[in-house]
N, C-alpha and C. Protein backbone atom coordinates (compact mmCIF):
# COMPACT_ATOMS: atom_id res chain seq x y z
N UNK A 1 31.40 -149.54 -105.80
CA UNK A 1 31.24 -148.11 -105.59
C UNK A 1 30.32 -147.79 -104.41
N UNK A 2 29.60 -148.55 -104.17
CA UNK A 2 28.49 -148.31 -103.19
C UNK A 2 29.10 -148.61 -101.92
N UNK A 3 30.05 -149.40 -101.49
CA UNK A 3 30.88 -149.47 -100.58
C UNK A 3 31.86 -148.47 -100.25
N UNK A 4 32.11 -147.36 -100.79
CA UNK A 4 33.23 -146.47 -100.89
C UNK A 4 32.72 -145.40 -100.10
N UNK A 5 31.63 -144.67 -99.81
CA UNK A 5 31.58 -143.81 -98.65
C UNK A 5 31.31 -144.57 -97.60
N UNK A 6 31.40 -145.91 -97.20
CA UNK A 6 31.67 -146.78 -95.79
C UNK A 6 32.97 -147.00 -95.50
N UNK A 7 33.94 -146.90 -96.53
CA UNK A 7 34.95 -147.27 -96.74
C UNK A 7 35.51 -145.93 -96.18
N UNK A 8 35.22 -145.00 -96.31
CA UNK A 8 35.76 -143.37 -96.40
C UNK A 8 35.17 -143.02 -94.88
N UNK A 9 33.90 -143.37 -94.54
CA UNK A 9 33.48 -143.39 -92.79
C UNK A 9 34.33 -143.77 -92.01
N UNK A 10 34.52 -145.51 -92.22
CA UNK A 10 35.49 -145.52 -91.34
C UNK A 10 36.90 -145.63 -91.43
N UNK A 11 37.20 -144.82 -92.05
CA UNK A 11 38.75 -144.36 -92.20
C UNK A 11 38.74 -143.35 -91.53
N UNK A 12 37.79 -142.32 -91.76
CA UNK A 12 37.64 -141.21 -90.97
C UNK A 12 37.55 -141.17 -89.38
N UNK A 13 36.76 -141.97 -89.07
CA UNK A 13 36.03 -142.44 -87.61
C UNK A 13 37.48 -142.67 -87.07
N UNK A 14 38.71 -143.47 -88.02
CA UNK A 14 39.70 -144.47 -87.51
C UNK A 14 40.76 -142.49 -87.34
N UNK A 15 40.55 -142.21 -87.99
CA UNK A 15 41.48 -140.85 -88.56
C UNK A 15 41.34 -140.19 -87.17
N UNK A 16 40.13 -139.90 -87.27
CA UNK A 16 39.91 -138.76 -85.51
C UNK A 16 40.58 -139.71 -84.56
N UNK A 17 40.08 -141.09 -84.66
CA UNK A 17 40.43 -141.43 -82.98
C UNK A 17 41.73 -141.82 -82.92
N UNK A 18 42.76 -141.95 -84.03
CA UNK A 18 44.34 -141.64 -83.50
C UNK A 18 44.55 -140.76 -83.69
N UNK A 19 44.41 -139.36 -84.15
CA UNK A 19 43.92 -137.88 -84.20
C UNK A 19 44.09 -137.49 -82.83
N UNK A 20 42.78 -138.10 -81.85
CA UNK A 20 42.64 -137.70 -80.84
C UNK A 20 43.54 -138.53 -79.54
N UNK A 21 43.73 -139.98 -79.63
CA UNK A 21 44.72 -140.61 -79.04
C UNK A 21 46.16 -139.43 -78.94
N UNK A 22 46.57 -139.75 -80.16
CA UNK A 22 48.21 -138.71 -80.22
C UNK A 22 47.56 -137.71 -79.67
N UNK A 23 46.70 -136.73 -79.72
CA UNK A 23 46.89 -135.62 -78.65
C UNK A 23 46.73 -135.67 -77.49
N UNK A 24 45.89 -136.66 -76.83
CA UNK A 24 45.71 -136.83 -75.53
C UNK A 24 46.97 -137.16 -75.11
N UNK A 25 47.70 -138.06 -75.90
CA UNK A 25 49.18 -138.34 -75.23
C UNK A 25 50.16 -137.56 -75.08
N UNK A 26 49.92 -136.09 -76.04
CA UNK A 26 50.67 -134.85 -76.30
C UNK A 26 50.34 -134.24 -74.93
N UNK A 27 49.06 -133.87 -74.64
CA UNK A 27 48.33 -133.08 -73.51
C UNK A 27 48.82 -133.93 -71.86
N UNK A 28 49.23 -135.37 -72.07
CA UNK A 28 49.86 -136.08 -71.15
C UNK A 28 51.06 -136.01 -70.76
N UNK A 29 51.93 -135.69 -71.99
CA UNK A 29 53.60 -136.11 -72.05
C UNK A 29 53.78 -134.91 -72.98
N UNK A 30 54.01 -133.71 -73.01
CA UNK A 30 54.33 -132.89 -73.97
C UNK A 30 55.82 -132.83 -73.66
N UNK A 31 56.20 -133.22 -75.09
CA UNK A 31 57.78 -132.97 -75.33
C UNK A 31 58.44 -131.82 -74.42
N UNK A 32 59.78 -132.25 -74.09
CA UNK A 32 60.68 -131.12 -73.73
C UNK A 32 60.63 -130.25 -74.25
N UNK A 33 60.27 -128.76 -73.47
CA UNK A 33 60.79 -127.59 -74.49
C UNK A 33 61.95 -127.15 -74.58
N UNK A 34 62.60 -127.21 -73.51
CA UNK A 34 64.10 -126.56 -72.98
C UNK A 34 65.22 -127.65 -72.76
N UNK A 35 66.09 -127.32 -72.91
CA UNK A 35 67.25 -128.46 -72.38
C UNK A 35 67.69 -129.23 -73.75
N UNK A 36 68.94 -129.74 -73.79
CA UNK A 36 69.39 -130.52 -74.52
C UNK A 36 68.85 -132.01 -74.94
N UNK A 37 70.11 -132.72 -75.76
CA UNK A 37 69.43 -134.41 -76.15
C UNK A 37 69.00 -135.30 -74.69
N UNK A 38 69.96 -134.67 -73.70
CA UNK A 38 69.74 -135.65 -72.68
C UNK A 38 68.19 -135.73 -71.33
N UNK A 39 68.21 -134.31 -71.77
CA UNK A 39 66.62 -133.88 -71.55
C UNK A 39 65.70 -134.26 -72.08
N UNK A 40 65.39 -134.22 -73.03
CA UNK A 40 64.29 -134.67 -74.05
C UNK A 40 64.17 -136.56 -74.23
N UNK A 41 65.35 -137.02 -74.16
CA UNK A 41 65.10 -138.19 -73.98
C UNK A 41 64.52 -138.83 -72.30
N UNK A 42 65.01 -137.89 -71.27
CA UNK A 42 64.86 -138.17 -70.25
C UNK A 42 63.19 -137.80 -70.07
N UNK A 43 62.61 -136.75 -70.84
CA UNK A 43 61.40 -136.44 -70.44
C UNK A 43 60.25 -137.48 -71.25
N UNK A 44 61.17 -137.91 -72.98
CA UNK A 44 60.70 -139.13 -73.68
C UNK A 44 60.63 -140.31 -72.97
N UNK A 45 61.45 -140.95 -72.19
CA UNK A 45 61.59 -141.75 -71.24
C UNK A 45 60.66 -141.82 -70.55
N UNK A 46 60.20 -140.82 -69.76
CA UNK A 46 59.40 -140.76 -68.31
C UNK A 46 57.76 -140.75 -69.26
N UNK A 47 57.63 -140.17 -70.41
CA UNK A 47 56.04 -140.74 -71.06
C UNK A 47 55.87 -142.18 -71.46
N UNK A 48 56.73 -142.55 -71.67
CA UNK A 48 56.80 -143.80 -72.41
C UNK A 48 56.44 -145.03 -71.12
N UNK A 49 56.97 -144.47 -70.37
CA UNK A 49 57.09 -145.36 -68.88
C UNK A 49 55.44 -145.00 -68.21
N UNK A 50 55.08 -143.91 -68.05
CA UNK A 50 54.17 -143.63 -68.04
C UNK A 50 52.45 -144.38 -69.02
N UNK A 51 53.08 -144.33 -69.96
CA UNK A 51 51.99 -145.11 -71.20
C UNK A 51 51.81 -146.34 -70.37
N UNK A 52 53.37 -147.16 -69.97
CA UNK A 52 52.98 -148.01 -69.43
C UNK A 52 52.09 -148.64 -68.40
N UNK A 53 52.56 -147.65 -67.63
CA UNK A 53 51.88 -147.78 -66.16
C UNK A 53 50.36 -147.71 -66.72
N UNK A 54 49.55 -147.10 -67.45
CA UNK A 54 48.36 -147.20 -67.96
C UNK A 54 47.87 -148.46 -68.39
N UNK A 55 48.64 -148.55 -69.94
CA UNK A 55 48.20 -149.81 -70.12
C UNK A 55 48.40 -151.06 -70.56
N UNK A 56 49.50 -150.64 -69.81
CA UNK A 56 50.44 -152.23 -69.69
C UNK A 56 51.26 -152.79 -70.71
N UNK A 57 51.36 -152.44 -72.07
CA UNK A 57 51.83 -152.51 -73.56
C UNK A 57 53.43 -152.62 -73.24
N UNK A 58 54.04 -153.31 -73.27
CA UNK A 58 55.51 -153.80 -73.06
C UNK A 58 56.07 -152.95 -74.15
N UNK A 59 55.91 -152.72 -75.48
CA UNK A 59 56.64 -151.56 -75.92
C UNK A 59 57.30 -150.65 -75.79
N UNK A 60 55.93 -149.83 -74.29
CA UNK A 60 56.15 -148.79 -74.06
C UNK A 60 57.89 -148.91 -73.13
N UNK A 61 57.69 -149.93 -72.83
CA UNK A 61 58.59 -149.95 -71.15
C UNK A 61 60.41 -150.16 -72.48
N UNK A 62 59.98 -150.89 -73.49
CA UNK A 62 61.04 -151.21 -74.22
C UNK A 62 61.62 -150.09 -75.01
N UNK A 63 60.76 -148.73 -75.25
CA UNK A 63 61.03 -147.29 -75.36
C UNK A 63 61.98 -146.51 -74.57
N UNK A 64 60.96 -146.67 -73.60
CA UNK A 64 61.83 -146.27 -72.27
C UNK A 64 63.22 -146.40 -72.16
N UNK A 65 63.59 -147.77 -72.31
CA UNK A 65 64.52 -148.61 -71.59
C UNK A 65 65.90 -148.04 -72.81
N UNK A 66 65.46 -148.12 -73.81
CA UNK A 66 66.05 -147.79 -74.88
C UNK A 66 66.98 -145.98 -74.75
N UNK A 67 65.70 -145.66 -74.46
CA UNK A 67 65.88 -144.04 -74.32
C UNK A 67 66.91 -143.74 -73.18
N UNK A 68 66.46 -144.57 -72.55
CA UNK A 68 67.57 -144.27 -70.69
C UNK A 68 68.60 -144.86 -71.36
N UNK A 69 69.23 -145.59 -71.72
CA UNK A 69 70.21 -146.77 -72.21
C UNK A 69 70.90 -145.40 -73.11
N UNK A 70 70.23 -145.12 -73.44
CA UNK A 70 71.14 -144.01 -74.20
C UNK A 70 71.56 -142.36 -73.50
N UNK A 71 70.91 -142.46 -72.66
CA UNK A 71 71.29 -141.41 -71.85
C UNK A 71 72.68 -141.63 -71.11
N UNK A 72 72.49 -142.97 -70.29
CA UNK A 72 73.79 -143.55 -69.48
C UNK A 72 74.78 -144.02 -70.36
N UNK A 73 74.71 -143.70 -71.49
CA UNK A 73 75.91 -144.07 -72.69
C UNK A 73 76.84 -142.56 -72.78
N UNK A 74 75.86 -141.38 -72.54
CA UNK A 74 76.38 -139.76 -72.94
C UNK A 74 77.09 -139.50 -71.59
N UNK A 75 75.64 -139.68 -70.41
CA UNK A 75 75.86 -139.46 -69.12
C UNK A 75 76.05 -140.96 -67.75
N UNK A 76 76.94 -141.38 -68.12
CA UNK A 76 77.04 -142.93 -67.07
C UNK A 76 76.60 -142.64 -66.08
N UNK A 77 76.74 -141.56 -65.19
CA UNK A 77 76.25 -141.26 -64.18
C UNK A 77 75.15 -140.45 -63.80
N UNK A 78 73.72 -140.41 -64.57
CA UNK A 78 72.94 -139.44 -64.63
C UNK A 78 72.19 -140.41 -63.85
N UNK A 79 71.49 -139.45 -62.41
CA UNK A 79 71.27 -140.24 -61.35
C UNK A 79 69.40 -140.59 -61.83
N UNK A 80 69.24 -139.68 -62.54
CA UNK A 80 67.83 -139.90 -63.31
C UNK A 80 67.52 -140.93 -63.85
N UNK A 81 68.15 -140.88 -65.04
CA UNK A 81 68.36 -142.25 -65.94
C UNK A 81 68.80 -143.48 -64.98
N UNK A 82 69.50 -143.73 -64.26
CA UNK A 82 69.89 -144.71 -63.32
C UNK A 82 68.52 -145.49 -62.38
N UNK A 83 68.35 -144.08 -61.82
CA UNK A 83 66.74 -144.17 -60.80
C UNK A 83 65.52 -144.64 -62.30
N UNK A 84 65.73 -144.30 -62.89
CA UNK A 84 64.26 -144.76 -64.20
C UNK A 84 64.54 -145.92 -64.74
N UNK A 85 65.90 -146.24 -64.87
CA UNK A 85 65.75 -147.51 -65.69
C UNK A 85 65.78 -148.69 -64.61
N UNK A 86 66.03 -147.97 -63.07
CA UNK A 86 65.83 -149.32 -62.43
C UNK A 86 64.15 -149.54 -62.19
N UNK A 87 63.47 -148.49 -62.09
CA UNK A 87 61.47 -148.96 -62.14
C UNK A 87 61.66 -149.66 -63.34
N UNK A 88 62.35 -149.94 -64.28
CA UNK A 88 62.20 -150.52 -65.45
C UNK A 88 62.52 -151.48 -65.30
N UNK A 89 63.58 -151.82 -64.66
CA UNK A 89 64.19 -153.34 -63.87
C UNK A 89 63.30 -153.95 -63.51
N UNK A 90 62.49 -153.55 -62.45
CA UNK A 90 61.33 -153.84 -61.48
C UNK A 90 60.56 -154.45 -62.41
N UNK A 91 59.95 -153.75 -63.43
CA UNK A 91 58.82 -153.82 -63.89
C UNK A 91 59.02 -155.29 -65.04
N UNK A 92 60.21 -155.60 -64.72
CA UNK A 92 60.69 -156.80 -65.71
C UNK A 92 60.99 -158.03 -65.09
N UNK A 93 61.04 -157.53 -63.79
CA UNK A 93 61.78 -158.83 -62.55
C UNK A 93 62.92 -158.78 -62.41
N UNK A 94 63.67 -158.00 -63.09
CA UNK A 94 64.94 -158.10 -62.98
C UNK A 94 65.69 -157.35 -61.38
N UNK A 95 65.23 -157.61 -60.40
CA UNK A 95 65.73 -156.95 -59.20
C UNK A 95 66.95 -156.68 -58.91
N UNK A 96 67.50 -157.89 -59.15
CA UNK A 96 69.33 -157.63 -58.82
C UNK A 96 69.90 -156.84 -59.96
N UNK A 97 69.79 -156.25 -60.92
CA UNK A 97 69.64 -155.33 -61.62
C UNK A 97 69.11 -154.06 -61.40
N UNK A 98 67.93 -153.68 -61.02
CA UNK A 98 67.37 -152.82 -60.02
C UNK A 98 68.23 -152.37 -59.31
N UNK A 99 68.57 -153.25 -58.26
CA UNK A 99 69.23 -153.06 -57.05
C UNK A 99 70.71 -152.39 -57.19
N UNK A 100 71.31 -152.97 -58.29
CA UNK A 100 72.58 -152.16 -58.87
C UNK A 100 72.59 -151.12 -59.43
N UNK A 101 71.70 -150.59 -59.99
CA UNK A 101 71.57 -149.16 -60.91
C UNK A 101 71.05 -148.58 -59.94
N UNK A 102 70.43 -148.59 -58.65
CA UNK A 102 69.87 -147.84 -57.67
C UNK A 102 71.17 -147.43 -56.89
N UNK A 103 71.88 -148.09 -56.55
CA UNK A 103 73.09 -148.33 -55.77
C UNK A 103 74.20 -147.17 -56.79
N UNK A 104 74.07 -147.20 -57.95
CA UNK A 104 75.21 -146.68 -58.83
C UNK A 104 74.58 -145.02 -58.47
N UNK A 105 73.52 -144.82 -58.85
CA UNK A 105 72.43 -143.82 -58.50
C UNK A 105 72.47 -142.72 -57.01
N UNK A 106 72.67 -143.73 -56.32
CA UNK A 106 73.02 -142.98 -55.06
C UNK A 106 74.20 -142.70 -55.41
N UNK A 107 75.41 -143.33 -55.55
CA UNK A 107 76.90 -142.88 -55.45
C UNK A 107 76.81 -141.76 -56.18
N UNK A 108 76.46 -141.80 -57.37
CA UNK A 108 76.36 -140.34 -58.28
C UNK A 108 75.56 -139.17 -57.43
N UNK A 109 74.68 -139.14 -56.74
CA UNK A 109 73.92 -138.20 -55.86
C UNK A 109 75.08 -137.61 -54.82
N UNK A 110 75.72 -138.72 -54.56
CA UNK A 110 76.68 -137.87 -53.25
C UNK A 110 77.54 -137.16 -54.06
N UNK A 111 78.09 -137.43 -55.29
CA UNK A 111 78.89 -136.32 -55.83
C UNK A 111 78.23 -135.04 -56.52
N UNK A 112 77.00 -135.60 -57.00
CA UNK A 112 76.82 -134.15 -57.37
C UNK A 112 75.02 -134.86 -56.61
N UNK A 113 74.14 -133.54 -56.22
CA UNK A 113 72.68 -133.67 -55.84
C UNK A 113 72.00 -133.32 -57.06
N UNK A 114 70.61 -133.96 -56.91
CA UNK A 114 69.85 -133.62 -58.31
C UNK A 114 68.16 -132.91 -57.84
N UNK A 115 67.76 -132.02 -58.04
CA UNK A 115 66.56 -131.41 -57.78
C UNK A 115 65.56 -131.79 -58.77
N UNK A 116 64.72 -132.33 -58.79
CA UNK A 116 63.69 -133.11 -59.83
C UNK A 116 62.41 -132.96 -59.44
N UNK A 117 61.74 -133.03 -60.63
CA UNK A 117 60.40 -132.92 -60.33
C UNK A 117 59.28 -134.36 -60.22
N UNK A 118 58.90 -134.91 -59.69
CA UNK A 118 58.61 -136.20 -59.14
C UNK A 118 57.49 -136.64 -59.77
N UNK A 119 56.90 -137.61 -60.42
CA UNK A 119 55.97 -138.20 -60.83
C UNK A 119 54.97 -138.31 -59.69
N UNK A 120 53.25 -138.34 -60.00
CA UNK A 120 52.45 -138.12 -59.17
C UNK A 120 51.98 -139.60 -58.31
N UNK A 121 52.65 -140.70 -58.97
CA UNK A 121 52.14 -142.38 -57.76
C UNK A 121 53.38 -142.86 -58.50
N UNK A 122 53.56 -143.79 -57.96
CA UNK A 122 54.86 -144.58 -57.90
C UNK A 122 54.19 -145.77 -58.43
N UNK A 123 54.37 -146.04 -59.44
CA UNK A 123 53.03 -146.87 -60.02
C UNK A 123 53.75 -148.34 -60.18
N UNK A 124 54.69 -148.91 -60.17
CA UNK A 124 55.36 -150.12 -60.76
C UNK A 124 56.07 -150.59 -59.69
N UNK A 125 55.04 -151.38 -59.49
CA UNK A 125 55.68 -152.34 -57.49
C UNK A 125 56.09 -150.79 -56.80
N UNK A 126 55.63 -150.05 -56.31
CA UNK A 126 55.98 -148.81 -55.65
C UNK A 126 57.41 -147.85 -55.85
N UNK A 127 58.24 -148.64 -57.07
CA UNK A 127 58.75 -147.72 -57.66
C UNK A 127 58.84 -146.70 -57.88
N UNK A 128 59.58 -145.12 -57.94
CA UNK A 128 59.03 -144.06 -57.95
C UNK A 128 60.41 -143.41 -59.06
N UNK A 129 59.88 -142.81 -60.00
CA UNK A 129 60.25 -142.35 -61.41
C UNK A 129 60.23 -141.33 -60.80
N UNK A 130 61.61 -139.93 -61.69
CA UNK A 130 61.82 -139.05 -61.50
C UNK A 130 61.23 -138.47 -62.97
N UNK A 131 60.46 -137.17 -63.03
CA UNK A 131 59.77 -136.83 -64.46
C UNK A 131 61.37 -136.18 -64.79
N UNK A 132 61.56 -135.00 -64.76
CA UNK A 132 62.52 -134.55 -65.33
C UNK A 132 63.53 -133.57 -64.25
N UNK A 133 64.72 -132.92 -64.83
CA UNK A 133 65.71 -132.29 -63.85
C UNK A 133 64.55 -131.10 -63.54
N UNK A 134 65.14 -130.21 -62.62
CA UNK A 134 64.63 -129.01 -62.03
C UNK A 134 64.44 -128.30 -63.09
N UNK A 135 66.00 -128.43 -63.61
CA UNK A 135 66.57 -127.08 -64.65
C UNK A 135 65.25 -127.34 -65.88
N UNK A 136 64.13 -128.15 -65.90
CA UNK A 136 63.30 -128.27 -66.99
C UNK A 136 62.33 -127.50 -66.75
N UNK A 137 61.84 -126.90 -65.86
CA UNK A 137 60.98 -126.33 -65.50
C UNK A 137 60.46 -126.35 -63.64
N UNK A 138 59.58 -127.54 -63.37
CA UNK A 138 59.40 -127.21 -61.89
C UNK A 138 60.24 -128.28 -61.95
N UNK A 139 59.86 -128.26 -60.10
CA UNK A 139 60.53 -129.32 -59.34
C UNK A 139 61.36 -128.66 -58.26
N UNK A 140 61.54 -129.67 -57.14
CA UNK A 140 62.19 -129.02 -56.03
C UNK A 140 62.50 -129.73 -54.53
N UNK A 141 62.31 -131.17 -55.45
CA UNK A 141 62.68 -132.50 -54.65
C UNK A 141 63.97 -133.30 -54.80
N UNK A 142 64.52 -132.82 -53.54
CA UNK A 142 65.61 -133.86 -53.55
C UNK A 142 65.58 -135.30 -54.46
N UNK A 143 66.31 -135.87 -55.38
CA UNK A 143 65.92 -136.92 -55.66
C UNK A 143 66.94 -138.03 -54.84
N UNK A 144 67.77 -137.69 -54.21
CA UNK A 144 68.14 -138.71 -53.00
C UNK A 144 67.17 -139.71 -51.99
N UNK A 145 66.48 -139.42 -51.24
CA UNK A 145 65.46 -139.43 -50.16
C UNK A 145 64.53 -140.42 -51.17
N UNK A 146 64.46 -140.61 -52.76
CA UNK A 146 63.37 -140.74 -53.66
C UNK A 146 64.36 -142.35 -53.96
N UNK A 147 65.43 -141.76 -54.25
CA UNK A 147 66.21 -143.54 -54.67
C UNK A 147 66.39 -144.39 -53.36
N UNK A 148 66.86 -143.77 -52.40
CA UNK A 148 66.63 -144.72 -51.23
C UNK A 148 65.66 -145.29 -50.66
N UNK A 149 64.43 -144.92 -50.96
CA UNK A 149 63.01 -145.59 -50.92
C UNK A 149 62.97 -146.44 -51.59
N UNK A 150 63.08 -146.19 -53.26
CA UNK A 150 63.19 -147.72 -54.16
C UNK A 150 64.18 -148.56 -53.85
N UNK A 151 65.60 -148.01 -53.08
CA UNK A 151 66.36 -149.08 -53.07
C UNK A 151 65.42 -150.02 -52.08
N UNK A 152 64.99 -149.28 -51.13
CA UNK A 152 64.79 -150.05 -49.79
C UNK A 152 63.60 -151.12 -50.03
N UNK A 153 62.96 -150.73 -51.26
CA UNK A 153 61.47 -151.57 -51.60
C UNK A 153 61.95 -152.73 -52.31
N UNK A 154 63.42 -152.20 -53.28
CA UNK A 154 63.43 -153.81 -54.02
C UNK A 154 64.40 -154.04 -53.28
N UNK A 155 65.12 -154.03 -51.73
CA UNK A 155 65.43 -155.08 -51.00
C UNK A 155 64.31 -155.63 -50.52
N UNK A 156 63.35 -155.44 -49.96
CA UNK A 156 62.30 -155.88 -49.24
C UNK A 156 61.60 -156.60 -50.40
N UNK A 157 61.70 -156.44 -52.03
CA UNK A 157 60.74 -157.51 -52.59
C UNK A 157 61.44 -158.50 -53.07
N UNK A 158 62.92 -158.36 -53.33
CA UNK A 158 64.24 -159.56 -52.93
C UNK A 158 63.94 -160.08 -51.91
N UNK A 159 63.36 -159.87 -50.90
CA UNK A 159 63.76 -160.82 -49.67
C UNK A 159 62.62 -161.27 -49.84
N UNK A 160 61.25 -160.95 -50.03
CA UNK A 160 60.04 -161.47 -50.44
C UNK A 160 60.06 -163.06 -51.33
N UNK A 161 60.93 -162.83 -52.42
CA UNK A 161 61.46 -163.57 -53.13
C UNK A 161 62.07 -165.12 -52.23
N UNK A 162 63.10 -164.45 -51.44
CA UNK A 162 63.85 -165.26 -51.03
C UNK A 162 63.47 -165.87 -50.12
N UNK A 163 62.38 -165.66 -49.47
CA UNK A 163 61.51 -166.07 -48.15
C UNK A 163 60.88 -167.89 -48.17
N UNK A 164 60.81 -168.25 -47.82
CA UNK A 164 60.12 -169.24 -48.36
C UNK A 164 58.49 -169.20 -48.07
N UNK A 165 57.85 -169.42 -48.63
CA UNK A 165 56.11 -168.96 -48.60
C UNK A 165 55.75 -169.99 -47.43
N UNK A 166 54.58 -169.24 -46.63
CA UNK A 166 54.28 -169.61 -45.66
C UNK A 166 52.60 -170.41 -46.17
N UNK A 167 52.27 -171.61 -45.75
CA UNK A 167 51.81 -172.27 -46.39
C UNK A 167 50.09 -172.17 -44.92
């Protein structure tokens, strides 16, 4: 019995600080308000990827990957999901993978253009994640100009690869 308000401290202590964790991550990544399933996963996506870039927890990126995977199942050609799950490529090694969903990404841009609102550093080998469509709120960046940069980085870290190291 004499152990039971230590017991009740730190449950409490433990209570606030995922209490306060989940909201900081709320105040970070607040859910979609507007837009359909393919929105909300796309904006679920871009926190999850985000978590990562923080602190490194492979989960997060396996969230992600999950969430986009299901977007390009509704929408095959959603140039978002395409452009996000290839920083996800990246962030796995998987380049020639990368390099194909970037490539699929552009083709979908020339048929239809996408206005997006852009994540603030390109955090994963200089990768650069699109947060969500226009139609979500801001945004007002071509996301063309944004995939041809990543394409052009994971050719250049393919060829890095392929180089032979200078000794």
């Amino acid at each position: 019995m004499k152990n039971m308000p230590i017991k009740v401290t730190v449950f409490m202590i433990a209570l606030v600080f995922c209490t306060g964790v989940a909201l900081a991550q709320y105040a970070v990544c607040p859910p979609a308000k507007i837009g359909g399933p393919v929105e909300k996963s796309l904006s679920a996506a871009f926190c999850n990827y985000e978590s990562y870039t923080v602190d490194k927890k492979a989960v997060h990126l396996d969230k992600a990957k999950k969430l986009l995977e299901g977007v390009l199942k509704k929408e095959p050609d959603n140039a978002i999901a395409l452009n996000n799950l290839a920083a996800i490529m990246v962030a796995e090694g998987k380049l020639d993978k990368a390099d194909t969903l970037l490539g699929k990404a552009l083709e979908s841009l020339k048929a239809k253009p996408c206005l997006v609102r852009l994540n603030r550093v390109c955090a994963v080998n200089n990768i650069c994640v699109a947060v969500e469509p226009v139609e979500m709120g801001e945004g007002n960046q071509d996301l063309e100009p944004m995939v041809k940069f990543n394409k052009e980085m994971v050719k250049e870290m393919m060829a890095r690869l392929k180089s032979p190291k200078a000794h």
